[in-house]
PDB file of N, CA and C in Angstrom:
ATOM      1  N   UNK A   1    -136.906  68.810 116.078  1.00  0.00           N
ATOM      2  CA  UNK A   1    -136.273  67.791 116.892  1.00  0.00           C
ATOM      3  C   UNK A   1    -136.888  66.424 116.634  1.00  0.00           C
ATOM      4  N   UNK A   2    -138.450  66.389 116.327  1.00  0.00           N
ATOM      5  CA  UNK A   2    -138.865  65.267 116.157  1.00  0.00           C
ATOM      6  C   UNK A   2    -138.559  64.540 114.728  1.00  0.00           C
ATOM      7  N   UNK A   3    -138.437  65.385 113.975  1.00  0.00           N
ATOM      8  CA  UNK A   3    -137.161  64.990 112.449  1.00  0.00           C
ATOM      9  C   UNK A   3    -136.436  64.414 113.227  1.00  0.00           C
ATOM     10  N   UNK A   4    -135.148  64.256 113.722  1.00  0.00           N
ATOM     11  CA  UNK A   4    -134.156  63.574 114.032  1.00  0.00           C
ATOM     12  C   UNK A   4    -134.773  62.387 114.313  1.00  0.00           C
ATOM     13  N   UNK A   5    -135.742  62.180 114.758  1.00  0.00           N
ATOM     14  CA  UNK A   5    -136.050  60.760 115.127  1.00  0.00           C
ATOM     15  C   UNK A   5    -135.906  59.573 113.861  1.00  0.00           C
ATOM     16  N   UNK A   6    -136.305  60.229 112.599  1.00  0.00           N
ATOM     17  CA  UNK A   6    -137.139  60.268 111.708  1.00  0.00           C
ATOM     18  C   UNK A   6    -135.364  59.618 110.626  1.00  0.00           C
ATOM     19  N   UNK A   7    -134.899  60.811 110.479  1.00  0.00           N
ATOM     20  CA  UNK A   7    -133.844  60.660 109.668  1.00  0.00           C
ATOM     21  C   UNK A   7    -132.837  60.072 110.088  1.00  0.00           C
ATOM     22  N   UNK A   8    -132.264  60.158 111.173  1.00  0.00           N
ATOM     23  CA  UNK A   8    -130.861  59.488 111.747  1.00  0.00           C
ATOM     24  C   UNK A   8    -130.927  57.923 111.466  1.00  0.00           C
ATOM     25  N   UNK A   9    -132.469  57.166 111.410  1.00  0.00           N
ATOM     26  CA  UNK A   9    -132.078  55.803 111.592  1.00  0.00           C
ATOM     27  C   UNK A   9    -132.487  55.662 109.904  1.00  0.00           C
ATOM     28  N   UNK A  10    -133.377  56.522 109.169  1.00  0.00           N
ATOM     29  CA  UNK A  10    -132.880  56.529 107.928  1.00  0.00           C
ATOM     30  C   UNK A  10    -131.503  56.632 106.987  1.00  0.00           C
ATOM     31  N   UNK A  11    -131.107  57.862 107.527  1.00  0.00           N
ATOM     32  CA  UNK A  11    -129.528  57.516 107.547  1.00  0.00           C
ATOM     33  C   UNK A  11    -128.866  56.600 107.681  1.00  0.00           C
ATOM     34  N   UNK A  12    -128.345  55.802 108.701  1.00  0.00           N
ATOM     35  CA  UNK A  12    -128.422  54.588 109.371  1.00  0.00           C
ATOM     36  C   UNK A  12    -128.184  53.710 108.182  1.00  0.00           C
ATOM     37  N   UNK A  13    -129.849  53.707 107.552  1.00  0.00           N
ATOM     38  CA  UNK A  13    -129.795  52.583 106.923  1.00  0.00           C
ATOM     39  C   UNK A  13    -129.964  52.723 105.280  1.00  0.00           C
ATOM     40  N   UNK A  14    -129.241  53.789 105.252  1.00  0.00           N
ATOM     41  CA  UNK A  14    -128.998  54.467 103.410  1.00  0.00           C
ATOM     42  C   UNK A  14    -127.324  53.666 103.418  1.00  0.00           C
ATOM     43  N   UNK A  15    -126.997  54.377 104.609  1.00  0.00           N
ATOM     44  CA  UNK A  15    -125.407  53.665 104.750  1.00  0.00           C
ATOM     45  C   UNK A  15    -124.972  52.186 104.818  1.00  0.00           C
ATOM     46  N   UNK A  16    -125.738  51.431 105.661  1.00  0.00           N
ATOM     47  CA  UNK A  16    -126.134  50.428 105.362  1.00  0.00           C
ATOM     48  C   UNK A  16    -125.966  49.701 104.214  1.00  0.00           C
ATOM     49  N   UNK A  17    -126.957  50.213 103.355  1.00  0.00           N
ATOM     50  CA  UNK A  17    -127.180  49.830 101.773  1.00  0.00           C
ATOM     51  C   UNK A  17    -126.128  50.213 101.014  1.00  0.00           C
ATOM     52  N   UNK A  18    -125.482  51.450 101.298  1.00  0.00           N
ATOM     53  CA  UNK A  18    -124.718  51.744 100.514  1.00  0.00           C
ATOM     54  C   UNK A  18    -123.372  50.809 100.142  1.00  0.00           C
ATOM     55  N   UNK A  19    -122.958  50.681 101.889  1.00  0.00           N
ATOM     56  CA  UNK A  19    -121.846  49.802 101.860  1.00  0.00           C
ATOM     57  C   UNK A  19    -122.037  48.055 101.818  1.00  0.00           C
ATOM     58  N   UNK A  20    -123.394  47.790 101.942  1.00  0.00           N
ATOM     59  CA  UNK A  20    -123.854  46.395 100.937  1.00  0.00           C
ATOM     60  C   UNK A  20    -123.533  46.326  99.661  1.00  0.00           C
ATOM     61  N   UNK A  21    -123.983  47.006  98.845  1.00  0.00           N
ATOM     62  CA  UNK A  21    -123.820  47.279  97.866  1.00  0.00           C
ATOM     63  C   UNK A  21    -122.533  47.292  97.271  1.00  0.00           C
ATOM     64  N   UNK A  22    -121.629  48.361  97.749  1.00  0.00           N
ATOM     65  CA  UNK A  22    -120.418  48.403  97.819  1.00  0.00           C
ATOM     66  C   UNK A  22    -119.640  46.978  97.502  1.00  0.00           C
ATOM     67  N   UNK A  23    -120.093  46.205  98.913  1.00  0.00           N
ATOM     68  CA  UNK A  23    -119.278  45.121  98.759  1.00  0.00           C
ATOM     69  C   UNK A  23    -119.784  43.639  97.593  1.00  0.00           C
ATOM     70  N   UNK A  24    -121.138  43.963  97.745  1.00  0.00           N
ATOM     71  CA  UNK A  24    -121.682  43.133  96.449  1.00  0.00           C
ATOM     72  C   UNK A  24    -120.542  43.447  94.927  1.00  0.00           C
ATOM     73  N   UNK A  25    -120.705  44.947  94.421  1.00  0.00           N
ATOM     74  CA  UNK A  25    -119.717  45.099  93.436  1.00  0.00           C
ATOM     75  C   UNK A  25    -118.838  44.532  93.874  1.00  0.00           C
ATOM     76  N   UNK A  26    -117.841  44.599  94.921  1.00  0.00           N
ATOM     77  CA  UNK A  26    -116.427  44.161  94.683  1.00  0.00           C
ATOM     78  C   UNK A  26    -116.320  42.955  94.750  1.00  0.00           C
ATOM     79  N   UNK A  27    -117.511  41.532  95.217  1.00  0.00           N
ATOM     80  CA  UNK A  27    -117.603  40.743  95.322  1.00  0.00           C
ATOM     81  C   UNK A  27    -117.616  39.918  94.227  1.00  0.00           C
ATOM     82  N   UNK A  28    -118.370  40.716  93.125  1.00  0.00           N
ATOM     83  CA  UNK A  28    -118.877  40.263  92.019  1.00  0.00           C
ATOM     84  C   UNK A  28    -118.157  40.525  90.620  1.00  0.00           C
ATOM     85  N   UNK A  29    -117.223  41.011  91.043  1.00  0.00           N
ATOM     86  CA  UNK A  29    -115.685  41.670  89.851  1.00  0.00           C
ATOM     87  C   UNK A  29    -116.068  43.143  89.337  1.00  0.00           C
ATOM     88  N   UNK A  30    -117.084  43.423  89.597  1.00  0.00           N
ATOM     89  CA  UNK A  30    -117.112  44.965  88.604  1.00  0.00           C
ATOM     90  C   UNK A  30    -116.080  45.773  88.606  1.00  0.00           C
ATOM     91  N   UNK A  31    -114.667  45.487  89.744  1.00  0.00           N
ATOM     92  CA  UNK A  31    -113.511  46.988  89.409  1.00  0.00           C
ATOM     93  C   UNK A  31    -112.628  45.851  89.230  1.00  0.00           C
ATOM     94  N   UNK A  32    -112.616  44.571  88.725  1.00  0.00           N
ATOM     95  CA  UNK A  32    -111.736  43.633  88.192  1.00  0.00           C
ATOM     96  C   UNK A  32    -110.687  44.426  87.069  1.00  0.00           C
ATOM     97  N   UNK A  33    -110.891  44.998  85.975  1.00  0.00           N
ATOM     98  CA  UNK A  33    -110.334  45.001  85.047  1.00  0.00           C
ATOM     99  C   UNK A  33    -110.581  46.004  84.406  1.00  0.00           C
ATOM    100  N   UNK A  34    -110.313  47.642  84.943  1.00  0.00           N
ATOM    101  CA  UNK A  34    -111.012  48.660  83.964  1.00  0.00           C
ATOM    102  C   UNK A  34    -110.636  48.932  83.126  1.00  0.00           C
ATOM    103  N   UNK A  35    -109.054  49.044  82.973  1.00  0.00           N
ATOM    104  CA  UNK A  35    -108.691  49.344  81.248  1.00  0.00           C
ATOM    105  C   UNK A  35    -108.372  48.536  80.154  1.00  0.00           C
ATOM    106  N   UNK A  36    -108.305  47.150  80.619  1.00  0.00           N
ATOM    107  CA  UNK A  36    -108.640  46.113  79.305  1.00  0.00           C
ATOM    108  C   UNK A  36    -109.878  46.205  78.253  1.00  0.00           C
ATOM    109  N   UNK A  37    -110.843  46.115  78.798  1.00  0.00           N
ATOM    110  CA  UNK A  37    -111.886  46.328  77.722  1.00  0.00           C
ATOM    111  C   UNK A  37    -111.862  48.041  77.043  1.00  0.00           C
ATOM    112  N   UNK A  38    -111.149  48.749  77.568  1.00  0.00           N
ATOM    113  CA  UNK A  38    -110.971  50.158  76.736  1.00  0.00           C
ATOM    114  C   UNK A  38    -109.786  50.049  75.933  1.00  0.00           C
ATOM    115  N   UNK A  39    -109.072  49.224  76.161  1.00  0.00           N
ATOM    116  CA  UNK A  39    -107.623  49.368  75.044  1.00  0.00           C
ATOM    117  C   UNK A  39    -107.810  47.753  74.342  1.00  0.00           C
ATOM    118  N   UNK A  40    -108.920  47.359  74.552  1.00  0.00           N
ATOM    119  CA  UNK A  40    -108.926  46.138  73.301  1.00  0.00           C
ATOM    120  C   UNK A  40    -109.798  46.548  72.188  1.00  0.00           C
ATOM    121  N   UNK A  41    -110.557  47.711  72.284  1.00  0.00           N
ATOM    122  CA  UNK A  41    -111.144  48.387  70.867  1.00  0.00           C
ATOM    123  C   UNK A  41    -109.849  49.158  70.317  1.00  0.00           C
ATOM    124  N   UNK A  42    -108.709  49.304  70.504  1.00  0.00           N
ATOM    125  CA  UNK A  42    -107.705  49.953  69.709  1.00  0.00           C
ATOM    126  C   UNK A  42    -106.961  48.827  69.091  1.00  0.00           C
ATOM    127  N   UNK A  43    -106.873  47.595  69.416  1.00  0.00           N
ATOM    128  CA  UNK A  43    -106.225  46.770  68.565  1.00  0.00           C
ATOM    129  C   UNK A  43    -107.018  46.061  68.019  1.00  0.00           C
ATOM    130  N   UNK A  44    -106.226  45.187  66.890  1.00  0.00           N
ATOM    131  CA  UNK A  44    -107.266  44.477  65.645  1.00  0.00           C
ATOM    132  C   UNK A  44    -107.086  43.167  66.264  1.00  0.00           C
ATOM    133  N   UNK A  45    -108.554  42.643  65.892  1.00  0.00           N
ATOM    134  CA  UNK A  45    -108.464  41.121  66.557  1.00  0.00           C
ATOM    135  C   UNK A  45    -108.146  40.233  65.450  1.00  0.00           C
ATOM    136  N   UNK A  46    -106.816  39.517  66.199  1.00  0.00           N
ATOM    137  CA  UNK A  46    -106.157  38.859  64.899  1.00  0.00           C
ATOM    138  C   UNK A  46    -106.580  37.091  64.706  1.00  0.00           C
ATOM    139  N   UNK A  47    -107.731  36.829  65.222  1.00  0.00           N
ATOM    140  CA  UNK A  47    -108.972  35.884  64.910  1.00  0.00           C
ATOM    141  C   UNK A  47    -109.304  35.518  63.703  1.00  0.00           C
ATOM    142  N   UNK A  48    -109.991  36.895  63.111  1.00  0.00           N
ATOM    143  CA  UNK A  48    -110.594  37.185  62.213  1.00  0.00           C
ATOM    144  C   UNK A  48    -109.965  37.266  60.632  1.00  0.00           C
ATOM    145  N   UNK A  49    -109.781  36.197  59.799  1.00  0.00           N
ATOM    146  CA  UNK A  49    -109.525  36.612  58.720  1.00  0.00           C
ATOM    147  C   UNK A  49    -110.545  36.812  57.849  1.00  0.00           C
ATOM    148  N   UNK A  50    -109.879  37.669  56.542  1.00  0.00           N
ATOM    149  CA  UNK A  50    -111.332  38.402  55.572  1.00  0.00           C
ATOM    150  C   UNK A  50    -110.953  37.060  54.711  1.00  0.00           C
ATOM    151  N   UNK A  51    -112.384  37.166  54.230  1.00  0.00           N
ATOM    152  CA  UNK A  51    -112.865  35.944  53.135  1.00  0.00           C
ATOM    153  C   UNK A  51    -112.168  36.651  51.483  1.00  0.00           C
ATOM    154  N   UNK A  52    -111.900  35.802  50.780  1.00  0.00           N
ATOM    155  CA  UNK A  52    -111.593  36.297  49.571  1.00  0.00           C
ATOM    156  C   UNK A  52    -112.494  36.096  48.796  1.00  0.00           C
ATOM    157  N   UNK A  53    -112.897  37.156  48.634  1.00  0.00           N
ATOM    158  CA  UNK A  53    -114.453  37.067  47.547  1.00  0.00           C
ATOM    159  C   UNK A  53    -113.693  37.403  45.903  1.00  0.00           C
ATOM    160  N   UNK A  54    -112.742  37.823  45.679  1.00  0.00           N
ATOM    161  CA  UNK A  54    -112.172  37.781  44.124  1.00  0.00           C
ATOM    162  C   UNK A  54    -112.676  36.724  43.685  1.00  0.00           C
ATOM    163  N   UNK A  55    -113.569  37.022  42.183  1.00  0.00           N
ATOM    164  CA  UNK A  55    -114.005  36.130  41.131  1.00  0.00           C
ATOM    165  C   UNK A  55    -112.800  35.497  40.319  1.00  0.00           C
ATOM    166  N   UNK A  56    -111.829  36.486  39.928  1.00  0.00           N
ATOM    167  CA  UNK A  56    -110.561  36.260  39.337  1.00  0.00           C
ATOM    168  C   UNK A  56    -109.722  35.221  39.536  1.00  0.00           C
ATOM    169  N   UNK A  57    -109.588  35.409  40.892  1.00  0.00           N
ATOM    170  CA  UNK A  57    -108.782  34.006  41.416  1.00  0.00           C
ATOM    171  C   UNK A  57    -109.209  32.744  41.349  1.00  0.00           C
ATOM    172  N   UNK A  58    -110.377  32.729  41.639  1.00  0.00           N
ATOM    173  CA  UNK A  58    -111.196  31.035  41.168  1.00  0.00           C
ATOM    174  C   UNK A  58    -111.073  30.628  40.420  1.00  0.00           C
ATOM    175  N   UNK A  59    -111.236  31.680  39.314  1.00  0.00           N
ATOM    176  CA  UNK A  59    -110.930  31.074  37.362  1.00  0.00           C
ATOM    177  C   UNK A  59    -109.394  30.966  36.993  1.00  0.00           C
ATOM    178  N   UNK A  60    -108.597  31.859  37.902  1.00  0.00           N
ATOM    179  CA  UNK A  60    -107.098  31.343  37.455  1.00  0.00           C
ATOM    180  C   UNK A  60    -107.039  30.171  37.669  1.00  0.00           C
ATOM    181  N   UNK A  61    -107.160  29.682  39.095  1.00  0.00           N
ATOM    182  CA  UNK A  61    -107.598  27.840  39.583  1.00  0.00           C
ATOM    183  C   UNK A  61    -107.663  26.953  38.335  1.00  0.00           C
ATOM    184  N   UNK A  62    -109.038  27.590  37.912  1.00  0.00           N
ATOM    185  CA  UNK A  62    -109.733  26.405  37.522  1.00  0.00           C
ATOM    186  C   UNK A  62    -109.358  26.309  36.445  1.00  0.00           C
ATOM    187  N   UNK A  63    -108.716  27.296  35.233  1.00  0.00           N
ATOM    188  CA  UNK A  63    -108.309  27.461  33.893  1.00  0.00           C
ATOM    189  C   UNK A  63    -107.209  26.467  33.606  1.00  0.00           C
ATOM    190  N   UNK A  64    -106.892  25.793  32.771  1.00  0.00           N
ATOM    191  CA  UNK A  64    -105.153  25.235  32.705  1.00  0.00           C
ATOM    192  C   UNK A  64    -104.806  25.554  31.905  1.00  0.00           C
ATOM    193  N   UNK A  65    -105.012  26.440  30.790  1.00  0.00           N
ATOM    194  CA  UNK A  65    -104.619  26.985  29.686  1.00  0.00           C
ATOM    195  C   UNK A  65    -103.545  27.981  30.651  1.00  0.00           C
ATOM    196  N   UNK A  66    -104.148  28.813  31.264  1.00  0.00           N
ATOM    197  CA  UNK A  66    -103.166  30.279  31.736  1.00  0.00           C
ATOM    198  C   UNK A  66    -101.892  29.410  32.613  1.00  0.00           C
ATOM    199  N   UNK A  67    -101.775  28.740  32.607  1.00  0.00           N
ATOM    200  CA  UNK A  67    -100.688  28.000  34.076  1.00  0.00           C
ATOM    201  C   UNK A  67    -100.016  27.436  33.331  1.00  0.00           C
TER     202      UNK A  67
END
């Protein structure tokens, strides 16, 4: 019986925290947006173009004989 004294206002104040907490996340965006960042690793980011590293093409450029 003297437990109850003990735990109930521990309890109390687990719950407390819990639902602080709680509202801190939702305050702070963490359930903003859950499946955007999982379905933007399936598409290609079209930002990014590749560099053309071909040696070939420079010298067609620069040649005037071949043109």
């Amino acid at each position: 019986m003297e437990s109850l004294f003990i735990l109930i206002p521990l309890a109390v104040l687990f719950i407390a925290l819990a639902i602080r907490v709680f509202f801190w996340a939702v305050d702070s965006g963490q359930f903003d947006d859950l499946e955007g960042p999982a379905h933007s690793i399936l598409y290609e980011d079209k930002t990014k173009k590749p560099v053309q590293t071909d040696a070939r093409q420079g010298s067609e450029k620069n040649n005037p004989l071949q043109s």
